[in-house]
Protein backbone atom coordinates (compact mmCIF):
# COMPACT_ATOMS: atom_id res chain seq x y z
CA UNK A 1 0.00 0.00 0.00
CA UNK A 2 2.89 2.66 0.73
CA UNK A 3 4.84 0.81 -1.45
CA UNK A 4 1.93 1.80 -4.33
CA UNK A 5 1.59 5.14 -3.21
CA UNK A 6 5.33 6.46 -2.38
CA UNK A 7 7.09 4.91 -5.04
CA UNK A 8 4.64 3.93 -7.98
CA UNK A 9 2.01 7.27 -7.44
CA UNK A 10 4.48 10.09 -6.10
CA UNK A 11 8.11 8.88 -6.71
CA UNK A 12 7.44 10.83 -10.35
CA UNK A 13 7.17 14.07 -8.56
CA UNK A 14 9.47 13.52 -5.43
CA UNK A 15 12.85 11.41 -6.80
CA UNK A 16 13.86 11.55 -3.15
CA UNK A 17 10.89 8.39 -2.69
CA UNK A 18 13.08 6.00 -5.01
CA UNK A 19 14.68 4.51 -1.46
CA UNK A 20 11.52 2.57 -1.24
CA UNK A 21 11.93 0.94 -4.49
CA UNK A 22 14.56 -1.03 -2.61
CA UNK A 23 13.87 -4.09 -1.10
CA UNK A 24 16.38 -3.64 1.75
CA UNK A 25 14.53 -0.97 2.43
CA UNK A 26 11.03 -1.88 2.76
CA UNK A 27 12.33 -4.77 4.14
CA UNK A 28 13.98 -3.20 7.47
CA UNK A 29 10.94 -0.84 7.48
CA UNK A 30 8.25 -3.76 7.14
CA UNK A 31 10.37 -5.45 10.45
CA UNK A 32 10.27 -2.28 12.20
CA UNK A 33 6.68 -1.83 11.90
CA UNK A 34 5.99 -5.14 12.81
CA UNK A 35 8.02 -4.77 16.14
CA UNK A 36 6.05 -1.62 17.00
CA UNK A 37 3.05 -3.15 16.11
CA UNK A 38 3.59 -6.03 18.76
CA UNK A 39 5.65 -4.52 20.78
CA UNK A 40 2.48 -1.69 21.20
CA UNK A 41 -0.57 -3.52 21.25
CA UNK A 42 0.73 -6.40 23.25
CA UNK A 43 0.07 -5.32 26.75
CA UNK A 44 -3.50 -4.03 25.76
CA UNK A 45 -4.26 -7.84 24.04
CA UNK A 46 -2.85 -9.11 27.12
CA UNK A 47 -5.00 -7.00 29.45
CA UNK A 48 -8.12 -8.36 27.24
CA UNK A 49 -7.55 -11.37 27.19
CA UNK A 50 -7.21 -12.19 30.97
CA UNK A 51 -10.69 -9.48 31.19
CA UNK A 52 -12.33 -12.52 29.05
CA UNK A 53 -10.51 -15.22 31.16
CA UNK A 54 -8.70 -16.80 27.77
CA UNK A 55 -6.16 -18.77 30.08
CA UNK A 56 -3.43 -21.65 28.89
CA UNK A 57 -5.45 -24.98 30.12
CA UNK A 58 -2.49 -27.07 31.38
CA UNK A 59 -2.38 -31.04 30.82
CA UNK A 60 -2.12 -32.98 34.01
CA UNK A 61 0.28 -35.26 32.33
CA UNK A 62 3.09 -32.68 31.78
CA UNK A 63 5.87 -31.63 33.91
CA UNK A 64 4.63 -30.78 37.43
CA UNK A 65 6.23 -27.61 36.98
CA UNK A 66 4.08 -26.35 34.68
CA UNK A 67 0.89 -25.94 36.74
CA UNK A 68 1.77 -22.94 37.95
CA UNK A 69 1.44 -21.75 34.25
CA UNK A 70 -2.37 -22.55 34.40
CA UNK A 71 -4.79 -19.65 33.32
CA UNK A 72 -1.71 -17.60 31.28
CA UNK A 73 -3.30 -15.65 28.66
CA UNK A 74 -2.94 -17.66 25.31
CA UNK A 75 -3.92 -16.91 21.69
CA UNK A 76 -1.13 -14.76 21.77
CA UNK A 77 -1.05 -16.01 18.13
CA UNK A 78 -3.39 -13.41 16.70
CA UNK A 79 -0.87 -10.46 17.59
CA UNK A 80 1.67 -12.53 15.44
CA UNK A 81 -0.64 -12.64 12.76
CA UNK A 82 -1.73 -8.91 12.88
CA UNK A 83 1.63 -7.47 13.01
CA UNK A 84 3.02 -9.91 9.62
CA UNK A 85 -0.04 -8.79 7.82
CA UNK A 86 -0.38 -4.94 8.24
CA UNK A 87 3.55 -4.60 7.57
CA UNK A 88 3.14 -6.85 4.42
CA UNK A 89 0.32 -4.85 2.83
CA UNK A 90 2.20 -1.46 4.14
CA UNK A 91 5.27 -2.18 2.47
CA UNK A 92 5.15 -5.40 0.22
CA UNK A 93 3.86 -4.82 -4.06
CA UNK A 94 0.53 -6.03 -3.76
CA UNK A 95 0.80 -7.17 -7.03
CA UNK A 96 3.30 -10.02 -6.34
CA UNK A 97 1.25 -13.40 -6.09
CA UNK A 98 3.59 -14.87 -4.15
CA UNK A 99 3.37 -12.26 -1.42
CA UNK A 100 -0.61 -12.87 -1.30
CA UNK A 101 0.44 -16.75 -0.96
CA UNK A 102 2.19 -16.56 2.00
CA UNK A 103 -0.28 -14.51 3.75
CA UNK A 104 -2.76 -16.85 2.62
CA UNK A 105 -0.42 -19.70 4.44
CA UNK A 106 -0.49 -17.26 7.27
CA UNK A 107 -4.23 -17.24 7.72
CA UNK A 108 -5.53 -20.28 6.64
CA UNK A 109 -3.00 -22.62 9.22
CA UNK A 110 -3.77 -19.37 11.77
CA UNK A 111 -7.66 -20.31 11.13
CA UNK A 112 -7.14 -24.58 11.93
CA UNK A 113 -5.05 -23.15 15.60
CA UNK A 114 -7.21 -20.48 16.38
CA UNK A 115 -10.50 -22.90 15.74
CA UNK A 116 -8.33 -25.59 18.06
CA UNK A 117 -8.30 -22.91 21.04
CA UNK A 118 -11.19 -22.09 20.75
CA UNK A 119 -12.50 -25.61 21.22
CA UNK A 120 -10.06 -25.67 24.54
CA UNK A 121 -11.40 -22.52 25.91
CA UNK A 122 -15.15 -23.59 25.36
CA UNK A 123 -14.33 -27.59 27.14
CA UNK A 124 -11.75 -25.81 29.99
CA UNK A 125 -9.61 -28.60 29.37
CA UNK A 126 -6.47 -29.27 26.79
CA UNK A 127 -8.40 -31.17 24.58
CA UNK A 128 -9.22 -29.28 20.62
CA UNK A 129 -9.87 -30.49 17.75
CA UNK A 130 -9.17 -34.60 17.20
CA UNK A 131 -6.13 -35.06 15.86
CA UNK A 132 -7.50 -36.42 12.60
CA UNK A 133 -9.69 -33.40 12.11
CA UNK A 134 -6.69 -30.91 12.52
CA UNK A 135 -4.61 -32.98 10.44
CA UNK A 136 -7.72 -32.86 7.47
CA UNK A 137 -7.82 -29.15 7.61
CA UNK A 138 -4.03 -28.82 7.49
CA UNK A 139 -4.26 -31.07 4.39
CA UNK A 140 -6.98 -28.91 2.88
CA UNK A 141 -5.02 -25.50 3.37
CA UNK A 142 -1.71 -27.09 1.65
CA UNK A 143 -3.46 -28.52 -1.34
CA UNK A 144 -5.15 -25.33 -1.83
CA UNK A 145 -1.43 -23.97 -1.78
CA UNK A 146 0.12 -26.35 -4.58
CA UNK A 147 -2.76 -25.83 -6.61
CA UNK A 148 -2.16 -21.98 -6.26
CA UNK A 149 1.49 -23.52 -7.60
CA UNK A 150 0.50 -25.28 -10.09
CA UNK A 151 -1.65 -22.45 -11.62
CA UNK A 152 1.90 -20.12 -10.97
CA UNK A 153 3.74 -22.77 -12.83
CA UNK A 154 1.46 -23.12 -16.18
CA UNK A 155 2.04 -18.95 -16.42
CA UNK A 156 5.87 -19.99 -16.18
CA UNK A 157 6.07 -18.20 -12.89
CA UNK A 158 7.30 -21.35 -10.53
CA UNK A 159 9.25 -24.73 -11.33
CA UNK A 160 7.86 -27.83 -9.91
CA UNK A 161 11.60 -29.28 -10.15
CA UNK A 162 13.09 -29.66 -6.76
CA UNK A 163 16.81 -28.05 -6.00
CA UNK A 164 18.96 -30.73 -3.72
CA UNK A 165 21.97 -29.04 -1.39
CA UNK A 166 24.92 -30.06 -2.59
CA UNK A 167 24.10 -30.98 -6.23
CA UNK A 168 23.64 -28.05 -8.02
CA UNK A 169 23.06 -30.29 -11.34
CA UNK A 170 20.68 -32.62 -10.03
CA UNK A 171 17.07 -31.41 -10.27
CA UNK A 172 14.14 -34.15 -10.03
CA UNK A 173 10.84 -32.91 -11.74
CA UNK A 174 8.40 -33.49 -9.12
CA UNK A 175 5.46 -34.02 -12.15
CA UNK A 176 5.20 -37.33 -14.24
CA UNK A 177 6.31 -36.08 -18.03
CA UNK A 178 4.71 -38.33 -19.71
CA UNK A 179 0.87 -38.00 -18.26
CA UNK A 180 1.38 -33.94 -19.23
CA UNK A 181 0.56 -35.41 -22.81
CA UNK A 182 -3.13 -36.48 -21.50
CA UNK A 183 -5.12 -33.92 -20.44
CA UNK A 184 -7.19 -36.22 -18.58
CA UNK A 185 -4.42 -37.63 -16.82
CA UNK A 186 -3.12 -33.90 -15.94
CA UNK A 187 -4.22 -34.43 -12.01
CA UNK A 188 -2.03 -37.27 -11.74
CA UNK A 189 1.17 -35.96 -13.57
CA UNK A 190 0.92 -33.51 -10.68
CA UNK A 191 0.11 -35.78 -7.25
CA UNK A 192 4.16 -36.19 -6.51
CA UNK A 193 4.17 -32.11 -5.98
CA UNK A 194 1.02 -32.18 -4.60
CA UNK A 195 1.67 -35.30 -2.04
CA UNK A 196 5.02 -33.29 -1.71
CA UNK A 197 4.04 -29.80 -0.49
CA UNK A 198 1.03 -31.13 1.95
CA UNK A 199 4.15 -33.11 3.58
CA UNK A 200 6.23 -30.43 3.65
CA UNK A 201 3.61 -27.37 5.15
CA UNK A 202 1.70 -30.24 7.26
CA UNK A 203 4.68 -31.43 9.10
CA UNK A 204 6.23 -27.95 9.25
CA UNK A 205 3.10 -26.92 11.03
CA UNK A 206 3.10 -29.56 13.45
CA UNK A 207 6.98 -29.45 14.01
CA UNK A 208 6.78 -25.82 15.19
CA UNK A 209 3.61 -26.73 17.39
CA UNK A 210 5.32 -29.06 18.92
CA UNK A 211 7.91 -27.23 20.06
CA UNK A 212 5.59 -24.50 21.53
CA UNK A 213 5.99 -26.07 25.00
CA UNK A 214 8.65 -23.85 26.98
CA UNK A 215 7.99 -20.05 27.38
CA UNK A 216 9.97 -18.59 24.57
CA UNK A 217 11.33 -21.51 23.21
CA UNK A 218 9.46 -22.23 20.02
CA UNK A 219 9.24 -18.42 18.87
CA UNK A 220 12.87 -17.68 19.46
CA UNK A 221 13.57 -20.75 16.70
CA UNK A 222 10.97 -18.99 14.69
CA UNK A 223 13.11 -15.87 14.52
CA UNK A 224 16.12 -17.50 13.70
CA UNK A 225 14.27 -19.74 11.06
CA UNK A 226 12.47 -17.10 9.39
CA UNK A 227 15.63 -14.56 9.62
CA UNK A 228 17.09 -17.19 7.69
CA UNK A 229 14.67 -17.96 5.47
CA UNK A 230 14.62 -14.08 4.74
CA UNK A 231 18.37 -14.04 3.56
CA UNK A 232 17.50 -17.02 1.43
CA UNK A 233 14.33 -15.54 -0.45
CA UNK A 234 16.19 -11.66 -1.21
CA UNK A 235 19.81 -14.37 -2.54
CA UNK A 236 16.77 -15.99 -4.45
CA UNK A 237 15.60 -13.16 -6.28
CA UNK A 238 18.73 -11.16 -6.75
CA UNK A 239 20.19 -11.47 -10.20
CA UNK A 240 23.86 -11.33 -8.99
CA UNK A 241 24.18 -13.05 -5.73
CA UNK A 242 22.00 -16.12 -7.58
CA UNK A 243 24.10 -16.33 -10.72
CA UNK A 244 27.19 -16.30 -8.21
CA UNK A 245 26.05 -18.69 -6.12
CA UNK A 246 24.68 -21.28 -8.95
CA UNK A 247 21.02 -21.01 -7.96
CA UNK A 248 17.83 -20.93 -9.79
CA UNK A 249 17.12 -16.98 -10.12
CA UNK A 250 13.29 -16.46 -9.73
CA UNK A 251 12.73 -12.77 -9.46
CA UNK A 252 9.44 -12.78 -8.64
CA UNK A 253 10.04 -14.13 -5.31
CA UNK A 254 12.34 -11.46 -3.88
CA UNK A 255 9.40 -9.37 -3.23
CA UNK A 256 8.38 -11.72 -0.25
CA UNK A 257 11.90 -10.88 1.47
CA UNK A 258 9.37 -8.12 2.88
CA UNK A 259 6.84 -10.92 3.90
CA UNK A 260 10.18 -12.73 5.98
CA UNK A 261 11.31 -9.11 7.72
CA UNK A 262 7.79 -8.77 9.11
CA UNK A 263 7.69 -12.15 10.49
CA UNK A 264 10.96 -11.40 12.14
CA UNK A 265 9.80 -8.46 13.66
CA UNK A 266 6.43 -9.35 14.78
CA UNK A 267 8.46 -12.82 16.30
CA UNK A 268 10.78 -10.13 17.80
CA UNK A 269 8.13 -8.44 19.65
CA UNK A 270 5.79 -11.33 20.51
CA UNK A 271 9.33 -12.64 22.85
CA UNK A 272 8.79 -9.15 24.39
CA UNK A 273 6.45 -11.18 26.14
CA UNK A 274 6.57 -14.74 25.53
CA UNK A 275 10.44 -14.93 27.46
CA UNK A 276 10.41 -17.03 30.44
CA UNK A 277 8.06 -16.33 33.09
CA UNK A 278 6.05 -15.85 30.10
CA UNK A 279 3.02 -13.25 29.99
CA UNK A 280 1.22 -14.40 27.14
CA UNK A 281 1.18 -17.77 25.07
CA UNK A 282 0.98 -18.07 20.91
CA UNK A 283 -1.15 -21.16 20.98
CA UNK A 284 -1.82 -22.99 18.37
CA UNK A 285 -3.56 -19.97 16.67
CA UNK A 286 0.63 -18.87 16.30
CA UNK A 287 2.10 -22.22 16.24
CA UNK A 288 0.35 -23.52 13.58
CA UNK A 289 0.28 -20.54 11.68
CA UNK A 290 4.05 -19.91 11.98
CA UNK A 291 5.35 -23.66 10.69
CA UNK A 292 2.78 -23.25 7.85
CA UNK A 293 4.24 -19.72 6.88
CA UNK A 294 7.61 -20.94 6.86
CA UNK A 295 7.31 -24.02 4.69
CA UNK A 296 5.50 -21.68 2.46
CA UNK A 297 8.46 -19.65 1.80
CA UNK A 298 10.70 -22.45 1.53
CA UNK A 299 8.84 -24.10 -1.03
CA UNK A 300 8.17 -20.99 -3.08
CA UNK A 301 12.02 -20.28 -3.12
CA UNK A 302 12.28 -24.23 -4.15
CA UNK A 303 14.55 -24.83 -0.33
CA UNK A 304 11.95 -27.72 0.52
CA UNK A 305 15.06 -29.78 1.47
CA UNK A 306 16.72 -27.11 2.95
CA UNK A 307 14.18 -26.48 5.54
CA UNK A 308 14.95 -29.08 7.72
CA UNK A 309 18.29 -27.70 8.21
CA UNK A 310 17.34 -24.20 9.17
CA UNK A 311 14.42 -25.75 11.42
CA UNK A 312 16.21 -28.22 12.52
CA UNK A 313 15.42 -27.78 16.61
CA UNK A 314 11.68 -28.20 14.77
CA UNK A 315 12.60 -31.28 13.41
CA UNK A 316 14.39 -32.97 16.09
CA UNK A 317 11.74 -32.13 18.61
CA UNK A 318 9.05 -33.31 15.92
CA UNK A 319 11.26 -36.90 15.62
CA UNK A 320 11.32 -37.15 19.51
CA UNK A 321 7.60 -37.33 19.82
CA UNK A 322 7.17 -40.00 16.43
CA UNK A 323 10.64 -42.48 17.92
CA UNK A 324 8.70 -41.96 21.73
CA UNK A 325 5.37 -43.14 20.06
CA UNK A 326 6.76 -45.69 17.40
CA UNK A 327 8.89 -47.10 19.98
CA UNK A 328 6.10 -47.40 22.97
CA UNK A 329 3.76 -49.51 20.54
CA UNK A 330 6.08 -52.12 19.19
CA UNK A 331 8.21 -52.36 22.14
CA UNK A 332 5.99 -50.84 25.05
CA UNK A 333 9.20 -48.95 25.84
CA UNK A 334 9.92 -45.42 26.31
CA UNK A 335 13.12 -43.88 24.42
CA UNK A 336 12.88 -40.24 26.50
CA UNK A 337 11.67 -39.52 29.96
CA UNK A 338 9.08 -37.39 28.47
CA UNK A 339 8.06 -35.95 25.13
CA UNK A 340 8.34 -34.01 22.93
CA UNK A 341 12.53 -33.77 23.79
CA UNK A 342 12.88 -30.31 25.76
CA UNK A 343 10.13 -31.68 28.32
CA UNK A 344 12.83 -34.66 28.30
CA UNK A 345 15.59 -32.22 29.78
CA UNK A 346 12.85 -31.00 32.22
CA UNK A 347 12.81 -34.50 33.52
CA UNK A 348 16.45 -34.58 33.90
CA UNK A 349 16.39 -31.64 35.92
CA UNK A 350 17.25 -29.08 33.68
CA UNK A 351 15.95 -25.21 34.37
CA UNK A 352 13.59 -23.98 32.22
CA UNK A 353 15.50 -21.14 30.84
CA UNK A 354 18.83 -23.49 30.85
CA UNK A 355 16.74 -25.73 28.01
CA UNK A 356 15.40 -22.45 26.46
CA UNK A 357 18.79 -20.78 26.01
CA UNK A 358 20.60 -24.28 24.45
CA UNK A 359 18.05 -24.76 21.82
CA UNK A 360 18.25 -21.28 20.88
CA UNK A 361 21.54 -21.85 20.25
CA UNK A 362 21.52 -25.07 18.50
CA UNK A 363 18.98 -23.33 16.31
CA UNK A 364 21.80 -20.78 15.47
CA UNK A 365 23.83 -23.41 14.68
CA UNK A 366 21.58 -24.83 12.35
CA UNK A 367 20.16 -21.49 10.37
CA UNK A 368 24.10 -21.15 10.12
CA UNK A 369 24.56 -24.62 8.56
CA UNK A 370 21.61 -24.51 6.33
CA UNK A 371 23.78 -20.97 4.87
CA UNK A 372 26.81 -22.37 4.38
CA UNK A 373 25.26 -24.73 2.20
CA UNK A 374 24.70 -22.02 -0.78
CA UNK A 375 28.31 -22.02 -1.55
CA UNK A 376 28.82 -26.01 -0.56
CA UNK A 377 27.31 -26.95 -4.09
């Protein structure tokens, strides 16, 4: 919206407006305003929220610690969500599909969490949606994302070919060739993408909920995630850097570097008041929405395999909780104290904020991997 109005409507008659034709630019300034934004209207959402008594309902079979963290205002999500949005619109070209995408991404995986509260609020117990109902919806919400693809790939907009780290010449096409000859058979040529993204955004979106158990802990991985997800997309679209760097240019998707910088900031601010003793919880309403968003990004700018790298304290909390289960039905053994794996720590007698602090920085170390592997090709 400023974007439209500073640069394409008065830049003619005020040459000092071309700084927001830069990316950088609207970039820092769409992080900024997302900071503010949560940084601002956080203490009056949290005041509301306890007014309507929307409290954290804790499960009984958690850490004993935890208790005390009963009746915390949660649904701290929708703040996220507001300030990635209005920042977006404020400073992102409007006219960039891939921009509307990932705020589509946002919303839709926001909708499933903030629907799953909801249901917790209304039966004052821990207990949303069934599992098999969240996991349709999530299904739902990615396929309506690869279609939205697919239709960017038939105006020669996105590639449905898949870039591997590490072999910069090897690039599977995730469509059947040969059923593109029959268009009745054009569905099928497509279900490996399709099958692929729902796996991708539905297991993001779960990872990331997952780790939303620690105050702090699962947004602080978010920032470092999307931060580097953010250097990725602006590499992706830059003529230069990509041509240096051997990667598949796409200049269309640079424009949602703006969409990364206000999930940074509004992540940013939300730990304003997430850190540990925490004053508000995202729930799933944030969660949700926040794994969803970031596999959206990483399959637009074709990193699908990339992503488990830079969320890689996502993944390894997400594999904790499937070895625990896997392991508990065929051997009726435990393989952790407790999961998902930083409630495993807890057991050990970790400190909160001891677990909190490590993970961060494992995350670090993985964003900083994942990096590295741009010029390991």
């Amino acid at each position: 919206m400023l974007y439209w109005l500073l640069y394409l409507k008065l830049y003619p008659y005020n040459h000092t407006l071309r700084l927001f034709r830069y990316l950088t630019f609207r970039t820092a300034f769409a992080g900024l305003t997302a900071l503010a934004i949560s940084l601002l209207v956080g203490p009056w959402l949290i005041q509301r929220l306890r007014e309507f008594q929307i409290g954290q309902y804790i499960r009984e079979e958690g850490p004993s610690t935890h208790q005390m963290k009963a009746g915390t205002p949660t649904m701290g999500g929708v703040l996220i969500i507001i300030a990635i949005v209005i920042p977006t619109l404020l400073w992102a070209d409007l006219s960039n599909p891939f921009v509307w995408l990932a705020v589509f991404a946002l919303v839709a995986f926001g909708g499933i969490g903030l629907l799953d509260d909801t249901l917790k609020l209304r039966r004052r117990q821990n207990l949303g949606l069934r599992s098999g109902q969240k996991m349709m919806l999530q299904i739902v919400a990615a396929l309506l994302i690869a279609v939205a693809l697919l239709a960017l790939h038939a105006w020669g907009l996105y590639s449905t070919r898949l870039v591997v780290p590490f072999l910069k010449q090897f690039r599977p096409e995730l469509s059947i060739p040969a059923l593109l000859h029959y268009r009745q058979l054009m569905v099928a040529a497509f279900l490996p993408f399709l099958g692929f993204v729902v796996l991708v955004l539905v297991g993001s979106s779960n990872a990331v909920n997952l780790t939303d158990g620690l105050d702090g802990l699962a947004i602080g991985c978010t920032i470092v995630a999307a931060g580097a997800l953010t250097v990725l997309t602006y590499i992706s679209g830059h003529a230069i850097i990509a041509s240096y760097l051997q990667l598949q240019r796409m200049p269309l998707v640079g424009e949602l570097t703006v969409f990364g910088g206000s999930m940074v900031g509004a992540c940013i601010g939300f730990l304003w008041y997430n850190a540990h003793p925490a004053e508000i919880f995202m729930g799933d309403v944030g969660s949700l929405s926040l794994g969803g968003a970031l596999a959206t990004m990483a399959v637009i700018i074709k990193q699908e395999l990339l992503l488990p790298f830079i969320g890689g304290i996502f993944v390894v909390e997400a594999l904790s909780v499937i070895l625990q289960v896997g392991s508990y039905k065929l051997r009726r053994r435990r393989i952790f104290k407790m999961a998902p794996l930083h409630h495993h720590f807890e057991q050990l007698g970790w400190s909160e904020s001891k677990i909190i602090t490590r993970f961060w920085i494992l995350a670090l170390v993985f964003a900083m991997f994942s990096l590295t592997t741009l010029k390991l090709r």
